[in-house]
Structure formats: structure tokens, C-alpha cells
Protein backbone atom coordinates (compact mmCIF):
# COMPACT_ATOMS: atom_id res chain seq x y z
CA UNK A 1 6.27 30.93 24.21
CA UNK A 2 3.69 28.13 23.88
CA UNK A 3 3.53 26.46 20.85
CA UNK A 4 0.30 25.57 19.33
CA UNK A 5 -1.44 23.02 18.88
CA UNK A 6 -3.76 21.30 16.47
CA UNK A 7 -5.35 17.71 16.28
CA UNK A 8 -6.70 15.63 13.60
CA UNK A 9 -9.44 13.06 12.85
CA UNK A 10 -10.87 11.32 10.56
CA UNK A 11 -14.94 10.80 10.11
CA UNK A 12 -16.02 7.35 11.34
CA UNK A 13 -18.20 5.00 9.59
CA UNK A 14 -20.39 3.65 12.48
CA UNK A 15 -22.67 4.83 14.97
CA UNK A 16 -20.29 3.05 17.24
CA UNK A 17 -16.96 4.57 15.81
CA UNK A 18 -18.93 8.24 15.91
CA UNK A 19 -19.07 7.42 19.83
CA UNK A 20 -15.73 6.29 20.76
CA UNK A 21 -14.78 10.03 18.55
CA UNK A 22 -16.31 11.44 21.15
CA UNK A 23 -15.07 10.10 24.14
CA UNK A 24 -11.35 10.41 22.78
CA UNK A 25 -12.30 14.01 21.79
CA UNK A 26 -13.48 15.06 25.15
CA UNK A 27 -9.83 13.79 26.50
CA UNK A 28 -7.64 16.07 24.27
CA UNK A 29 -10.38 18.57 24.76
CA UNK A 30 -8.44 18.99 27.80
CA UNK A 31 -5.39 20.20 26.26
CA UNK A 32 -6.84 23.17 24.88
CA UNK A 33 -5.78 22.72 21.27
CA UNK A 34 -5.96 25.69 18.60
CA UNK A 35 -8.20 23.63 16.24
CA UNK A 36 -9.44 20.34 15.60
CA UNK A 37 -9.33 19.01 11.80
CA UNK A 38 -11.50 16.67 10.10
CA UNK A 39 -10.27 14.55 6.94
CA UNK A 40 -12.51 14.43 4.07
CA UNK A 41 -12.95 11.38 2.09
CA UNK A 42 -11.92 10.85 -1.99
CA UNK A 43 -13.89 12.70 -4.48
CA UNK A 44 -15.88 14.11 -1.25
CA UNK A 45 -16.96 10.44 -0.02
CA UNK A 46 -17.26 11.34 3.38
CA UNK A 47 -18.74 14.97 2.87
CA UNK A 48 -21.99 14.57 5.31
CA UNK A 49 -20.03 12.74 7.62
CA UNK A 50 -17.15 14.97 7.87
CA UNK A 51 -19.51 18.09 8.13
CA UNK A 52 -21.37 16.63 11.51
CA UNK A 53 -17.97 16.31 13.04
CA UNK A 54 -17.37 19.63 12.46
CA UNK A 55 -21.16 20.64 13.74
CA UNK A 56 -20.30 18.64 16.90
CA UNK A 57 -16.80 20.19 17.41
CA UNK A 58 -18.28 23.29 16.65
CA UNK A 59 -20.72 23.25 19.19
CA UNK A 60 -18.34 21.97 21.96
CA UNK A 61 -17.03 25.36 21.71
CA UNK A 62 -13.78 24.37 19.80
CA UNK A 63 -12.52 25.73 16.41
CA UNK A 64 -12.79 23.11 13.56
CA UNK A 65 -10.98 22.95 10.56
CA UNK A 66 -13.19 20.81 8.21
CA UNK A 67 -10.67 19.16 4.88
CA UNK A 68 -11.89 20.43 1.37
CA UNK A 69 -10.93 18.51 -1.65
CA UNK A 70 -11.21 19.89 -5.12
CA UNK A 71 -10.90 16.80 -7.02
CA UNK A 72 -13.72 15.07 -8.58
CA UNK A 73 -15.49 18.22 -7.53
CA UNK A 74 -17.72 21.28 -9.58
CA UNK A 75 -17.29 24.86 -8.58
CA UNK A 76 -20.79 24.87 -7.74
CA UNK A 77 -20.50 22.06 -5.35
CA UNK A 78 -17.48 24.28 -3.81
CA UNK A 79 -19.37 26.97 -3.80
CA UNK A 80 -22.32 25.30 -1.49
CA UNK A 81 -20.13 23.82 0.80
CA UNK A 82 -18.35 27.30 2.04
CA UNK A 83 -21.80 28.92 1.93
CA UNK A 84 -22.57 25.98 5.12
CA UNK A 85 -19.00 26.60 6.42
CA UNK A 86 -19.73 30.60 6.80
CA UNK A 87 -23.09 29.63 8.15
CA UNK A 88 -21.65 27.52 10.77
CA UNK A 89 -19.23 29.92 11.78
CA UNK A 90 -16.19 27.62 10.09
CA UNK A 91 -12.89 30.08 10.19
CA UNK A 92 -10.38 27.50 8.87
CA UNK A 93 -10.49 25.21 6.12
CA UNK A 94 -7.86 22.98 4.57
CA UNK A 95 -7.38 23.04 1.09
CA UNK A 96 -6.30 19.93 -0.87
CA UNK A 97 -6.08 18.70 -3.89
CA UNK A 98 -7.79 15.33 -2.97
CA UNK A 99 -7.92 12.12 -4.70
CA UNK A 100 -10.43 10.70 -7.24
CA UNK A 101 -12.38 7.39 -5.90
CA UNK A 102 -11.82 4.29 -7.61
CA UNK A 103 -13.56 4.07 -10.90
CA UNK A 104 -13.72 7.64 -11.25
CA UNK A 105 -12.09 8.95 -14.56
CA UNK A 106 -12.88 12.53 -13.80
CA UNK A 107 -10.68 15.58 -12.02
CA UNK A 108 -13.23 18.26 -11.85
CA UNK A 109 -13.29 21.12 -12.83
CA UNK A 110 -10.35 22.15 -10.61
CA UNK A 111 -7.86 20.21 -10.59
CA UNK A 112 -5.23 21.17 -8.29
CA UNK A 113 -4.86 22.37 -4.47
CA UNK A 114 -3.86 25.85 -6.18
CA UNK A 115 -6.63 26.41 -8.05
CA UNK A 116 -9.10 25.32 -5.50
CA UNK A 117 -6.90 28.18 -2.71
CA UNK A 118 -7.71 30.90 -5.53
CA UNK A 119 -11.47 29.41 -6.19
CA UNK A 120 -11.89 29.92 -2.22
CA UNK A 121 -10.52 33.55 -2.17
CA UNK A 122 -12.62 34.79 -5.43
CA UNK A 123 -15.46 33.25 -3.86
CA UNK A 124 -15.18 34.55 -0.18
CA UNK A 125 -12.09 36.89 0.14
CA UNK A 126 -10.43 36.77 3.52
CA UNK A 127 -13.29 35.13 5.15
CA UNK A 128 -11.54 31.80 6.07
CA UNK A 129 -7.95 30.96 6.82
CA UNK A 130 -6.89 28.45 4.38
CA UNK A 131 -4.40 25.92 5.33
CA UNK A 132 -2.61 23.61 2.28
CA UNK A 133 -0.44 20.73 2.17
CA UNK A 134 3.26 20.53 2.38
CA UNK A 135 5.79 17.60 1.51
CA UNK A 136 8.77 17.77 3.31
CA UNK A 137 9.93 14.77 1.83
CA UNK A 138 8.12 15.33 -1.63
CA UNK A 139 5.26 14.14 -2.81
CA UNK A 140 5.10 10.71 -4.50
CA UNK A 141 3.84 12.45 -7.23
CA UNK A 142 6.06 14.64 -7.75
CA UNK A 143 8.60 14.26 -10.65
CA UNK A 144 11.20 16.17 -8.85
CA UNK A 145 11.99 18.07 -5.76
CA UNK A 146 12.56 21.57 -7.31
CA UNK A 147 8.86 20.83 -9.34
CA UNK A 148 7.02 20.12 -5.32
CA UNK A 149 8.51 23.22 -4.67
CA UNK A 150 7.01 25.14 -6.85
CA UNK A 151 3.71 23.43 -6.87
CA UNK A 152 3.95 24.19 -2.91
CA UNK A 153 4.98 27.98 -3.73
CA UNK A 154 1.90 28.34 -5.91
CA UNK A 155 -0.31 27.32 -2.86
CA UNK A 156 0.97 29.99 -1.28
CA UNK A 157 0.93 32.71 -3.50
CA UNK A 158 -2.69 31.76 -4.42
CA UNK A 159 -3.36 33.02 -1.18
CA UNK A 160 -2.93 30.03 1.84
CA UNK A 161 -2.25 31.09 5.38
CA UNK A 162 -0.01 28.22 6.52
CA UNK A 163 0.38 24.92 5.56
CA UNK A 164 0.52 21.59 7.10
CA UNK A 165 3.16 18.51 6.27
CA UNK A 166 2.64 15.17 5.88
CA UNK A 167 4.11 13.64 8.84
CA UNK A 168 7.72 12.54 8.94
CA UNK A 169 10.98 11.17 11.51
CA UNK A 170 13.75 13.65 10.19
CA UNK A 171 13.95 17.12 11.20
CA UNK A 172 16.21 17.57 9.26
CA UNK A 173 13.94 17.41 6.48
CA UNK A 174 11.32 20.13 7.63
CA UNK A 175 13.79 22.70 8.41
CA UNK A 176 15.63 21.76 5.03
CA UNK A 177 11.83 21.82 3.42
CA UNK A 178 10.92 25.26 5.11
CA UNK A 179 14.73 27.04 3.54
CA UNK A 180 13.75 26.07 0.23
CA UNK A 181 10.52 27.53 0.16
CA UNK A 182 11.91 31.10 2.46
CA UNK A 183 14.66 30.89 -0.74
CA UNK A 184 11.48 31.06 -3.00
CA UNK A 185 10.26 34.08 -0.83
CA UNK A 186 7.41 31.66 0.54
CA UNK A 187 7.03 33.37 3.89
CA UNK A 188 3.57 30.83 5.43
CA UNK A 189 4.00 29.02 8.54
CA UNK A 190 4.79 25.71 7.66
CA UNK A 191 3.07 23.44 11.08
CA UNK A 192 5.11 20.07 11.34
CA UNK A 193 2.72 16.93 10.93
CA UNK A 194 2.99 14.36 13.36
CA UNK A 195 2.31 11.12 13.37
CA UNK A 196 2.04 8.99 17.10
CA UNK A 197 3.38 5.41 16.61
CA UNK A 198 1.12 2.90 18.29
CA UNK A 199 2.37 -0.10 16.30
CA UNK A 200 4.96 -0.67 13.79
CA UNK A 201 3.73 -2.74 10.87
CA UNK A 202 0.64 -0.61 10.12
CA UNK A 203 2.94 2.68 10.14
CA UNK A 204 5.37 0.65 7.91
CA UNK A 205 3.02 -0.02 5.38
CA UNK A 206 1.14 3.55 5.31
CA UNK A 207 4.40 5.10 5.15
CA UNK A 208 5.79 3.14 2.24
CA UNK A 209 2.29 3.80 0.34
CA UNK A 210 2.37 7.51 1.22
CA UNK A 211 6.05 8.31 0.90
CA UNK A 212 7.16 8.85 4.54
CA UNK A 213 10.66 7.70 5.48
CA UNK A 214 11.13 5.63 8.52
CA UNK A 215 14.82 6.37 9.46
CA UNK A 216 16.87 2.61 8.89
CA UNK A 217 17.75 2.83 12.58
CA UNK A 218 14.04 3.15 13.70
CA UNK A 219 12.72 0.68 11.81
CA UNK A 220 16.02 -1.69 12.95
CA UNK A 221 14.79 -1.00 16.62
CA UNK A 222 11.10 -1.57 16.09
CA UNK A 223 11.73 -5.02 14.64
CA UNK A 224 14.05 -6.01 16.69
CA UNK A 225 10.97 -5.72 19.38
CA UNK A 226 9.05 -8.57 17.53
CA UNK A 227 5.46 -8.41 19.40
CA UNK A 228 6.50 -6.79 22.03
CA UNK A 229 3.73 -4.15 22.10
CA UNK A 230 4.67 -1.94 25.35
CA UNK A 231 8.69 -1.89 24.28
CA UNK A 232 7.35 -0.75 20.51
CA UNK A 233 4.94 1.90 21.90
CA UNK A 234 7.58 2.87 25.07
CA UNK A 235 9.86 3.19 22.34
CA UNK A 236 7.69 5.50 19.92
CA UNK A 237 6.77 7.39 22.83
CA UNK A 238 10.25 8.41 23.20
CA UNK A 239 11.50 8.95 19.21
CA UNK A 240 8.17 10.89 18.31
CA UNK A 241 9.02 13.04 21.72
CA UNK A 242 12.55 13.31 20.91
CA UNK A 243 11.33 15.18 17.11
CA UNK A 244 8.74 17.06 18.11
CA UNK A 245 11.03 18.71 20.70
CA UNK A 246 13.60 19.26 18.17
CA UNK A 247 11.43 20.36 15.66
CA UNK A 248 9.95 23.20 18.31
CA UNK A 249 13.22 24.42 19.60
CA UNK A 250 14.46 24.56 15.88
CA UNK A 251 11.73 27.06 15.42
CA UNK A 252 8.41 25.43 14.37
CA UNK A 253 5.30 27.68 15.03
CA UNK A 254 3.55 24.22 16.47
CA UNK A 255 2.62 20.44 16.12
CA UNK A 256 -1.00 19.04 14.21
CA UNK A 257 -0.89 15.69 15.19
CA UNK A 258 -2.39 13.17 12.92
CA UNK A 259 -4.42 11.07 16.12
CA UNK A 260 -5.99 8.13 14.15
CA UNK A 261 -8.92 8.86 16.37
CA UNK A 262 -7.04 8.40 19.79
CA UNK A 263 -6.24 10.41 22.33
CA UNK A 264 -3.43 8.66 24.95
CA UNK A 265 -0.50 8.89 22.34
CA UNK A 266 -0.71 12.48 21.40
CA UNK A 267 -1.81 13.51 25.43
CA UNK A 268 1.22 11.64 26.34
CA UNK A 269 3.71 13.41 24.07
CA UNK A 270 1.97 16.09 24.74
CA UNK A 271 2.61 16.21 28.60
CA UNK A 272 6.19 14.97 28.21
CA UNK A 273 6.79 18.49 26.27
CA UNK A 274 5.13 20.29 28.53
CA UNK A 275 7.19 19.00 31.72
CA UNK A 276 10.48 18.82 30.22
CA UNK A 277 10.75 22.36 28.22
CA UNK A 278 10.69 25.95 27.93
CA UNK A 279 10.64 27.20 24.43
CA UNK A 280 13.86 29.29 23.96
CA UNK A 281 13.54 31.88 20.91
CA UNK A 282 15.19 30.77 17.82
CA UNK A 283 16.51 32.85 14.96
CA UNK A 284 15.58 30.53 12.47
CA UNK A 285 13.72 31.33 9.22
CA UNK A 286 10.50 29.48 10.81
CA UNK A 287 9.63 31.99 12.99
CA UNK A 288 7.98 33.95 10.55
CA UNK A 289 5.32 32.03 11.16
CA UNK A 290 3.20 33.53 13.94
CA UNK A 291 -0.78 32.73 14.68
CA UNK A 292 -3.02 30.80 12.80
């Protein structure tokens, strides 16, 4: 069994950034990945921007999954931007609740990632797949586990296809995630997010912001490498390997890799899968989730 794939980016700012998209595209164009996404900004700040990457994906004959936020948003607005989805031929879209841009005061007039998955099925039935947001080690937010359950069971009920996690290092915490929600009779693939470490300081600081863990022993290691730039990336090369293998074999329907806009991490993790295994079957719970 080959597991699938997905990639994401983020829409650039400059006519040069737009460029080097491109080129780092065309590379993991060459692994043949199930979709591309494309992150959309705060309160839709990046709306125009994030629909031309689509276009251009679009056109290059690969399936794009543009980002749809609901917050700071009208139905109307909504509305409009699935009628250009349909008209582009846009299968996928992933449904979030967003965040509001500074200064704004406010929500919309949906205000959660639930609301916007049942605004999206009134509006167009089964036309899109809808993918949603999952927390395997809670949202931030969140004022307890057992509540980000629930908010994540609602997202599914409302009528999501499969979801996608905010990246994490413990595997232990996706496949702990994915038996709470089968307990809750959530049956939606659940796609492991990962994050590619190409430095360690950044990562530290977006993961402290966003609520991902850094294991004490990783981060341990990666200091210990001061500046050393090739040990820290050898060294992420291998740990990110090590979990997405484990994650795979423990039954995960496939990997979206969060790419920051480059390509040689996630082809090189990647190709290290691809040499070193076969996917044996597993009889975990996770295998419910077949194709996007």
C-alpha cells in the first residue's frame, strides 16, 4: 500500500517569493502528491493571493486544496468564493475556523470551523471534499481535552471528509488523538501533519506560540548542536523520518507536510520512506480511513 501524500504552502508576498513557489513546486511536482494546499491569511488577508496559487496549481494539472476561513467572514462572501472554487474545478477545500486580524473586533457571522463545514454542505452538498483541523495535542484554546474533542467531533458530524493535524514529534499522541475520537464514533481519516525541521530556534518559537511539543530529548540534542547547521538539519532529517515511519506503519492513511515553501526537506524524507519500507497492513482503528 502507498500512502498518500499531500503538501502545503503558503501564498507569498512578492513577485520574487511567487517565483521561487514555483521552482520549489515543480521539484515535489515530481513526487506525485495527492494534493497541494494553500494557507489562507487572517480574516481572508491573503484571499486573491491564495486563489492564484490555486489557479496556477490548478493548471499544472495537480489537485489544489485552497484554505477557507470563516472568521471575520459573511455568508455571502462564503458563498462567492465556492461559486469560483466550482468554477475552477476546486474538489477539496479546507475548512477552518481562522483567526481575526489585528484590530478586528468582529467574528462573522460564523464563527466556528463547524458552522462554516455545515454552511459549505447547505450551500453545495457533496460537491467538495472538506478537510478540518485536528489537535492532537489540543488546541491552545481549548479549555480542556475532553471539550477539543468534542469541538473536533462536531467537525465531523457537520459533514468533513478527513481532517488534518497540526504537526507534532509524538506518535504517541496521534494514535492516542485518533482512539478518542473512534471512542466518540468519529470514523474520518485523521492525515498526520508534518512539520520538516530546517533550523531549531524558529521551530522552537512557532511551536511554543502554537502549542506543539518538542520532546525534552529533541530539543536537548538540537542545542547541544549550537550553530552547527548540517548536524541540526542531519539530525531532523533523521527524527522527522523516524515519526513519519512510525506514524505510517501504526496505521496513518498518509503524511501533509507543512513545506514552508521548500521542497529538499520534505523530498528527502520523502525518498528515505520510500527506500527503506513496505507498508505492512495494520489492524489499527486508523485504517478506516481510506481515499481522500
Amino acid at each position: 500500500m502507498t500512502p498518500k501524500l499531500s503538501i502545503e504552502f503558503f501564498p507569498p508576498q512578492t513577485a520574487e517569493g511567487i517565483a521561487r513557489l514555483r521552482a520549489e513546486r515543480e521539484k515535489l511536482s515530481a513526487l506525485q502528491p495527492d494534493f497541494f494546499s494553500v494557507t489562507y491569511g487572517a480574516g481572508g488577508s491573503t484571499r486573491a493571493r491564495t486563489f492564484a496559487i490555486v489557479r496556477e496549481i490548478a493548471a499544472e494539472g495537480f489537485s489544489a486544496a485552497p484554505h477557507l476561513s470563516c472568521v471575520g467572514s459573511t455568508r455571502a462572501g462564503i458563498r462567492d468564493m465556492l461559486a469560483e472554487f466550482a468554477a475552477e474545478g476546486i474538489t477539496r477545500i479546507v475548512a477552518l475556523r481562522g483567526d481575526l486580524p489585528s484590530g478586528m473586533a468582529a467574528t462573522g457571522e460564523l464563527r466556528y470551523a463547524n458552522d462554516l463545514v455545515e454552511f459549505i454542505r447547505a450551500e453545495t452538498g457533496d460537491r467538495f471534499q472538506v478537510l478540518v483541523a485536528a489537535y492532537p495535542e489540543w488546541h491552545p484554546q481549548a479549555r480542556s481535552p475532553e471539550t477539543d474533542l468534542q469541538n473536533f467531533a462536531r467537525k465531523a458530524k457537520a459533514g468533513a471528509n478527513a481532517a488534518i493535524t497540526q504537526y507534532f514529534y509524538n506518535a504517541d499522541a496521534y494514535f492516542h488523538f485518533v482512539d478518542k475520537t473512534r471512542a466518540l464514533g468519529v470514523e474520518i481519516p485523521v492525515i498526520p501533519g508534518v512539520m520538516p525541521i530546517a533550523g531549531f530556534s524558529r521551530l522552537a518559537r512557532f511551536s511554543d506560540a502554537c502549542g506543539a511539543d518538542i520532546p525534552r530529548w529533541m530539543r536537548k540534542t538540537f542545542e547541544s548542536y549550537g550553530d552547527d547547521v548540517e548536524s541540526i538539519r542531519a539530525f531532523g532529517l533523521d527524527v522527522v523520518t523516524a515519526l513519519c515511519e512510525k506514524l505510517l506503519t501504526g496505521g496513518a492513511p498518509g503524511l501533509h507536510f507543512y513545506s514552508m515553501n521548500q521542497s529538499a526537506l520534505v523530498a528527502e524524507i520523502w525518498q528515505r520512506l520510500g527506500q527503506k519500507r513496505s507498508l505492512p497492513q495494520s489492524t489499527r482503528s486508523v485504517h478506516h480511513a481510506a481515499g481522500l
